[in-house]
C-alpha atoms as a PDB file:
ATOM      1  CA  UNK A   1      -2.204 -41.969   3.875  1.00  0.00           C
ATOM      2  CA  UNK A   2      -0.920 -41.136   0.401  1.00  0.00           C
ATOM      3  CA  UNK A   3       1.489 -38.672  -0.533  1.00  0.00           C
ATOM      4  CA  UNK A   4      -1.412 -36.104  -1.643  1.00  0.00           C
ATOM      5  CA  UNK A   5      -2.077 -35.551   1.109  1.00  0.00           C
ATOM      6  CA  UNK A   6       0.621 -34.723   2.688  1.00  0.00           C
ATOM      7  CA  UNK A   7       0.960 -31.609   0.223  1.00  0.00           C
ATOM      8  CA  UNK A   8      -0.726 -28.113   1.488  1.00  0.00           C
ATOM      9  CA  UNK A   9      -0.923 -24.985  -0.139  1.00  0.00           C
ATOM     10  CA  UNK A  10      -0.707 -21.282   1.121  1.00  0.00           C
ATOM     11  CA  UNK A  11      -1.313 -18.086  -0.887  1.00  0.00           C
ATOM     12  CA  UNK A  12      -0.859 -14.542  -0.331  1.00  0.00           C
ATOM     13  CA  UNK A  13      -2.290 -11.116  -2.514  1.00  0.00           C
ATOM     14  CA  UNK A  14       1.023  -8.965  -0.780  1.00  0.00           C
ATOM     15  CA  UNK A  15       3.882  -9.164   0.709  1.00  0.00           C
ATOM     16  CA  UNK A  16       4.301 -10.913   3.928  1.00  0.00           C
ATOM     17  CA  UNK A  17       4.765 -14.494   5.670  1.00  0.00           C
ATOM     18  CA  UNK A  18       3.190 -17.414   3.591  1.00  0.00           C
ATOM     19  CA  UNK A  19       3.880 -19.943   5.937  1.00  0.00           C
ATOM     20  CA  UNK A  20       4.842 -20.459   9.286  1.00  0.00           C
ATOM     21  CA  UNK A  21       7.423 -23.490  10.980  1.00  0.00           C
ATOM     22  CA  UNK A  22       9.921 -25.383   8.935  1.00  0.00           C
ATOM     23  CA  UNK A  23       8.225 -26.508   5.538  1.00  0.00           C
ATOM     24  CA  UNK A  24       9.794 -28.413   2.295  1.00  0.00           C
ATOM     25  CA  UNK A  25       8.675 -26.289  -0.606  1.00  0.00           C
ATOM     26  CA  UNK A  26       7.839 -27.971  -3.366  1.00  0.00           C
ATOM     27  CA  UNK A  27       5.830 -25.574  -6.014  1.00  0.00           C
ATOM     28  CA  UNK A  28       5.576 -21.817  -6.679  1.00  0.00           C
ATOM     29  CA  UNK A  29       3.008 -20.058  -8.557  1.00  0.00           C
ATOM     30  CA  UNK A  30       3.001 -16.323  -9.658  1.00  0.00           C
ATOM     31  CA  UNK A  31       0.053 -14.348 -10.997  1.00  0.00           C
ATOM     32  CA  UNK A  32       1.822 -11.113 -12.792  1.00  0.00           C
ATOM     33  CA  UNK A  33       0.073  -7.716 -13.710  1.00  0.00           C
ATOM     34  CA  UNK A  34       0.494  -5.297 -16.541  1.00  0.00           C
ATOM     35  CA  UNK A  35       3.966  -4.073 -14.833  1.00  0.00           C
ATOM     36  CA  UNK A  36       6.543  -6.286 -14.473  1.00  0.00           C
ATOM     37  CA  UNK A  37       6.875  -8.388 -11.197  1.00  0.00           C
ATOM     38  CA  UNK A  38       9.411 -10.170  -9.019  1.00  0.00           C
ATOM     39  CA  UNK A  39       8.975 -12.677  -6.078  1.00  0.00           C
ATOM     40  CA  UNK A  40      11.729 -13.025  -3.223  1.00  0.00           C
ATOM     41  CA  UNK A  41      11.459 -15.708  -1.410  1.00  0.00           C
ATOM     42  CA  UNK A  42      12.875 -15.934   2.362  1.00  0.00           C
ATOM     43  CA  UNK A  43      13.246 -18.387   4.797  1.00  0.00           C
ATOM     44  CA  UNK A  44      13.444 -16.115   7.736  1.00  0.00           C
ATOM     45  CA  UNK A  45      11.645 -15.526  11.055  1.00  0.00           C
ATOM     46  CA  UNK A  46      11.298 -11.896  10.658  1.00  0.00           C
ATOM     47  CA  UNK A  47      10.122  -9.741   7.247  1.00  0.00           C
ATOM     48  CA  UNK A  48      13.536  -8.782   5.453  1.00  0.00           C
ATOM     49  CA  UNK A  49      15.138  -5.451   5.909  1.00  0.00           C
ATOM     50  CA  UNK A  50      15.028  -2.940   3.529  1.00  0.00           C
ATOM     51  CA  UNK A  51      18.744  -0.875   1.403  1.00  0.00           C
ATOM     52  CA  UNK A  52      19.881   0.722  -1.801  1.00  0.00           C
ATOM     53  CA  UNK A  53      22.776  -0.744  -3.886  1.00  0.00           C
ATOM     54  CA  UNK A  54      25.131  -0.219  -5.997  1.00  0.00           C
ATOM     55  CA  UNK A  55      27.684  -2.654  -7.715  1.00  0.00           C
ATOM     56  CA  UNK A  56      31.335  -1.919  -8.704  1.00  0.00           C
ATOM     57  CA  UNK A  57      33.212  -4.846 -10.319  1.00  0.00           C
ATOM     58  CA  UNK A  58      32.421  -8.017  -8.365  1.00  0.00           C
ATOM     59  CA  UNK A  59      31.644  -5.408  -4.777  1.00  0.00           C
ATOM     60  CA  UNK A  60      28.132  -4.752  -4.368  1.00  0.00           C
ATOM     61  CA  UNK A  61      27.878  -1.730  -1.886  1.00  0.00           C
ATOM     62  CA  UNK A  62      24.361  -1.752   0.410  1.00  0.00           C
ATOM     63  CA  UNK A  63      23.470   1.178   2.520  1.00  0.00           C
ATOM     64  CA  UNK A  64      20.487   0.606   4.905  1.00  0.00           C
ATOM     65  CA  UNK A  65      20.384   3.519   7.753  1.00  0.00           C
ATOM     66  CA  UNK A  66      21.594   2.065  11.190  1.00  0.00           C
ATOM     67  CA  UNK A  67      21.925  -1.535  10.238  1.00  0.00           C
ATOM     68  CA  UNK A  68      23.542  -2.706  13.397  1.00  0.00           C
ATOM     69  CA  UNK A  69      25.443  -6.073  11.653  1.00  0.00           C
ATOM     70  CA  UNK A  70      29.238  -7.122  12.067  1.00  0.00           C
ATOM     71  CA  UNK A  71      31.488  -7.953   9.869  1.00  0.00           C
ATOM     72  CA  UNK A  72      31.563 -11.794   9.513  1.00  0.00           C
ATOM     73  CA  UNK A  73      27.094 -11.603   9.525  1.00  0.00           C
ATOM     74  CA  UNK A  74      25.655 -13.426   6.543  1.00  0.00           C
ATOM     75  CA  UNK A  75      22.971 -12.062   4.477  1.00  0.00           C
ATOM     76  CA  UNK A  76      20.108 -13.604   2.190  1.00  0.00           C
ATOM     77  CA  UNK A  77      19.858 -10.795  -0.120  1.00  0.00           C
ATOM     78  CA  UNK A  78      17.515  -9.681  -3.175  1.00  0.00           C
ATOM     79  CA  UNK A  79      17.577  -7.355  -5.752  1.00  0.00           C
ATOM     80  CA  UNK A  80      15.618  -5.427  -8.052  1.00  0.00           C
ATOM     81  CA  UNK A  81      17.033  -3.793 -10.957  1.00  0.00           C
ATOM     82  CA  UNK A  82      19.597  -1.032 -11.160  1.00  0.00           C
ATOM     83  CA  UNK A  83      21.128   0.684 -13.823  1.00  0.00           C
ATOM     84  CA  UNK A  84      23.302  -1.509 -15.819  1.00  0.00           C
ATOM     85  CA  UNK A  85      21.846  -4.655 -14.787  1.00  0.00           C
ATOM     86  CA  UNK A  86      20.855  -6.007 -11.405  1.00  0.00           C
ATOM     87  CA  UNK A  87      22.920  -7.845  -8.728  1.00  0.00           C
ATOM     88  CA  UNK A  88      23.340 -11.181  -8.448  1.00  0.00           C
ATOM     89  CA  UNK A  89      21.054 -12.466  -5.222  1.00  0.00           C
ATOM     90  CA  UNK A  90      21.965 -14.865  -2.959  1.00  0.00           C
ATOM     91  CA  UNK A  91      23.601 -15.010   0.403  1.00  0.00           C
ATOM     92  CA  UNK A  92      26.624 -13.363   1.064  1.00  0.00           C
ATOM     93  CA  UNK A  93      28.912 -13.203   4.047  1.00  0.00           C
ATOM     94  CA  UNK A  94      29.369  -9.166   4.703  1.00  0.00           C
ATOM     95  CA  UNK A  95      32.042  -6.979   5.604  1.00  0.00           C
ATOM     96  CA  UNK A  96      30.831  -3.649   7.827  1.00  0.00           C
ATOM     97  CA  UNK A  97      32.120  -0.430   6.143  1.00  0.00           C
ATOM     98  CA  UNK A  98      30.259   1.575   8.441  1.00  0.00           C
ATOM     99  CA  UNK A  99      26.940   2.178  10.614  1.00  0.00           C
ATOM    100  CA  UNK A 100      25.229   2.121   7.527  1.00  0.00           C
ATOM    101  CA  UNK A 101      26.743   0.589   4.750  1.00  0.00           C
ATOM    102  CA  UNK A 102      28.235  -3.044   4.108  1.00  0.00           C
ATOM    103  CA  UNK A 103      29.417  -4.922   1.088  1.00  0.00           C
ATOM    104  CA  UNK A 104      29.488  -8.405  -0.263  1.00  0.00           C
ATOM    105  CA  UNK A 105      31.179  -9.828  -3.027  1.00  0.00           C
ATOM    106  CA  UNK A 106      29.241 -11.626  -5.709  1.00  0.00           C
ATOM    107  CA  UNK A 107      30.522 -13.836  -8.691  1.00  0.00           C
ATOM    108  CA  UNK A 108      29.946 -11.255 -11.716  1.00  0.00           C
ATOM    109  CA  UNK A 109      31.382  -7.934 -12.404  1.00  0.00           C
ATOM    110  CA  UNK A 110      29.480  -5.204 -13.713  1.00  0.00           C
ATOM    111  CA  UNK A 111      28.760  -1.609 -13.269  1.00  0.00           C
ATOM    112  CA  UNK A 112      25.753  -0.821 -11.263  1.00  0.00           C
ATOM    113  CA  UNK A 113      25.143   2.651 -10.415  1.00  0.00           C
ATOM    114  CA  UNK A 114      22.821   5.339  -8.535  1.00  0.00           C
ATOM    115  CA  UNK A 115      21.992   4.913  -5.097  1.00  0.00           C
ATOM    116  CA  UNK A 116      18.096   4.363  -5.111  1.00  0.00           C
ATOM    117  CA  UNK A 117      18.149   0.740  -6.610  1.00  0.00           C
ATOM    118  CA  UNK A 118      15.748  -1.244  -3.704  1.00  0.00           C
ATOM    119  CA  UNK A 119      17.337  -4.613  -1.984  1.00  0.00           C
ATOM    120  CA  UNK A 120      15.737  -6.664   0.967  1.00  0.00           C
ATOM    121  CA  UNK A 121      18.030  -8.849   2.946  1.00  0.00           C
ATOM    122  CA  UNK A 122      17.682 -11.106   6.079  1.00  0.00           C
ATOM    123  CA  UNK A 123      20.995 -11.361   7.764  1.00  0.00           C
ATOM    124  CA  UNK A 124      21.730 -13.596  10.536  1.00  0.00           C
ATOM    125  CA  UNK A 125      25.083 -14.426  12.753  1.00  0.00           C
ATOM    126  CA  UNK A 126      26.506 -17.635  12.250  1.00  0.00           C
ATOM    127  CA  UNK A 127      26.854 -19.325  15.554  1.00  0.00           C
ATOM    128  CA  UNK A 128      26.702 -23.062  16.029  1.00  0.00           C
ATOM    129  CA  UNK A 129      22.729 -22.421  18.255  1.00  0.00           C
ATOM    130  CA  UNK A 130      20.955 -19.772  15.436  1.00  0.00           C
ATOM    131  CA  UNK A 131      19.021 -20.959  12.657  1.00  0.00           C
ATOM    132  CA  UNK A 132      19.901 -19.300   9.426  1.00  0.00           C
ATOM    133  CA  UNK A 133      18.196 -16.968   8.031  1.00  0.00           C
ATOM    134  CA  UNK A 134      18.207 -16.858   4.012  1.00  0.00           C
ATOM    135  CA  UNK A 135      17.014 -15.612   0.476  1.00  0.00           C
ATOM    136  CA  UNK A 136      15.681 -19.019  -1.281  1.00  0.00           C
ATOM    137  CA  UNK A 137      14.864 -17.544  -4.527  1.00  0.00           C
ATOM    138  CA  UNK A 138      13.915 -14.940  -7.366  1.00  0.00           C
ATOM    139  CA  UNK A 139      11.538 -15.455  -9.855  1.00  0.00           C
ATOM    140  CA  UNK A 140      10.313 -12.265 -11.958  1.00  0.00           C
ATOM    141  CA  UNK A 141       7.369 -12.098 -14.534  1.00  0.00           C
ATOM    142  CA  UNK A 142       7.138  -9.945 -17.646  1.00  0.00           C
ATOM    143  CA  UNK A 143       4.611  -6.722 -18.120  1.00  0.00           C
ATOM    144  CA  UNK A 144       1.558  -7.879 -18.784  1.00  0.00           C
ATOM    145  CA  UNK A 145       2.213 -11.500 -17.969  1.00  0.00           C
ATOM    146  CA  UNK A 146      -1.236 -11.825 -16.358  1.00  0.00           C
ATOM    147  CA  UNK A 147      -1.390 -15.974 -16.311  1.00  0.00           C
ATOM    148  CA  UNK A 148      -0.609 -17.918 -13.392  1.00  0.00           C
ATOM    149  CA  UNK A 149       2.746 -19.143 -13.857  1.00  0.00           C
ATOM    150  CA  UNK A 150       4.250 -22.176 -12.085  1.00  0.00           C
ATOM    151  CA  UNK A 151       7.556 -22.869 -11.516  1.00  0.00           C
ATOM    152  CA  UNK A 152       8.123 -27.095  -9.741  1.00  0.00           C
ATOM    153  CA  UNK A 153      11.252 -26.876  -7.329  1.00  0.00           C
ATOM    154  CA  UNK A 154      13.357 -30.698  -8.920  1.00  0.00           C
ATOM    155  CA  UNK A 155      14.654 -32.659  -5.878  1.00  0.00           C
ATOM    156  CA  UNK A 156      12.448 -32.608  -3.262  1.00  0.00           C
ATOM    157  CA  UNK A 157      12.194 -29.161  -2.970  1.00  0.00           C
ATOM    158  CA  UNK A 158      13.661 -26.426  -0.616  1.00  0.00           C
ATOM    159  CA  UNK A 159      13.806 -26.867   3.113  1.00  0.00           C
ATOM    160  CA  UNK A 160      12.600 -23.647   5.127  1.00  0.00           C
ATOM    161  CA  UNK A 161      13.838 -24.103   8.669  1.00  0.00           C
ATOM    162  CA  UNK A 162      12.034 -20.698   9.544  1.00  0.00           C
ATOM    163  CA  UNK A 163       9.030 -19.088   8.025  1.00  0.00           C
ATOM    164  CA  UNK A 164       8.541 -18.398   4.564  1.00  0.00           C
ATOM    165  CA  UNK A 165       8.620 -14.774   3.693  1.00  0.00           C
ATOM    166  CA  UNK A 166       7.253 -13.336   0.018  1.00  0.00           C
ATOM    167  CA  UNK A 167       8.168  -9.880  -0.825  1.00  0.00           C
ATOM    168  CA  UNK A 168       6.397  -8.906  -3.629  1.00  0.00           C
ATOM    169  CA  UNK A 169       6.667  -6.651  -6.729  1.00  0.00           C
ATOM    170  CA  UNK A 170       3.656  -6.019  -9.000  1.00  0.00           C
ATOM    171  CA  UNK A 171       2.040  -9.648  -8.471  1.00  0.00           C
ATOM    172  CA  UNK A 172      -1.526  -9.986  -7.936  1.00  0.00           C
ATOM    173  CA  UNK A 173      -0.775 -13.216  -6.216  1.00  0.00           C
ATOM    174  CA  UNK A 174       1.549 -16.028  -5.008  1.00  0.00           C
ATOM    175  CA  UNK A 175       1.184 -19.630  -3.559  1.00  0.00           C
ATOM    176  CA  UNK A 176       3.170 -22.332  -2.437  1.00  0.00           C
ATOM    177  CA  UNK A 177       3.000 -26.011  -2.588  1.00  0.00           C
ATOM    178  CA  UNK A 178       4.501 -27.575   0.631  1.00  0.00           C
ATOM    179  CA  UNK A 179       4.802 -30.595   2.424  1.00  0.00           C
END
């Protein structure tokens, strides 16, 4: 059998699970629409969670009503754009501040203010028998960037050891190459 085809594809018009079982992803195509878009990319078993943030200096503040995490939880964590800039995602161990806020601490400091800029995050407890959870990555198209655009993961490609989540923003579609 050659490697061709080995390679499978899986596309999706919204938000939701593009794949299911542990995958290598190898390929990512966007189609944006006259707004601009944003795909977040999880490797998670269930649909991410949704918060508001705000950033002070390198502490970026989520509230997300009755979150039920503990301090020590990590988080896979996406976000859109806020005033002043937008977050740096990633994942992020967490420390609790209360029922229904937490904070991590990213790499950049900037001001980031109001309280209605939109996050999703998959968060997960790090014991030696759970699977993590994670955000794999961002991409984000420009209004009116109607083409397809493709964007080839170097290196083999990302390992999902869960599903593959897209939350989507103003695409018309999304697709995956994986092995």
């Amino acid at each position: 059998m050659n490697s061709l085809s080995q390679i499978k594809q899986a596309h999706v018009s919204q938000s939701g699970f593009a794949l299911e079982g542990p995958a290598r992803m190898k390929e990512f195509a966007v189609v944006g629409t006259a707004s601009a878009g944003q795909l977040d990319v999880f490797d998670s078993d269930s649909a991410p969670e949704a918060g508001v943030y705000t950033q002070s200096g390198t502490t970026v503040t989520v509230t997300d009503s009755s979150h039920g995490l503990t301090s020590g939880d990590i988080v896979g964590i996406a976000f859109d754009a806020g005033t002043g800039g937008t977050a740096a995602p990633g994942n992020y161990e967490i420390t609790v501040t209360s029922a229904n806020a937490f904070t991590v601490t990213v790499l950049n400091s900037i001001t980031i203010s109001g309280g209605s800029n939109a996050c999703r995050y998959v968060a997960y407890t790090p014991l030696s028998t759970t699977t993590p959870k994670r955000w794999v990555m961002t991409k984000e198209t420009g209004a009116g960037d109607t083409f397809q655009n493709v964007f080839q993961i170097p290196s083999g490609g990302f390992l999902a050891r869960n599903n593959v989540y897209f939350s989507m923003t103003n695409l018309g579609s999304a697709e995956v190459l994986f092995e």
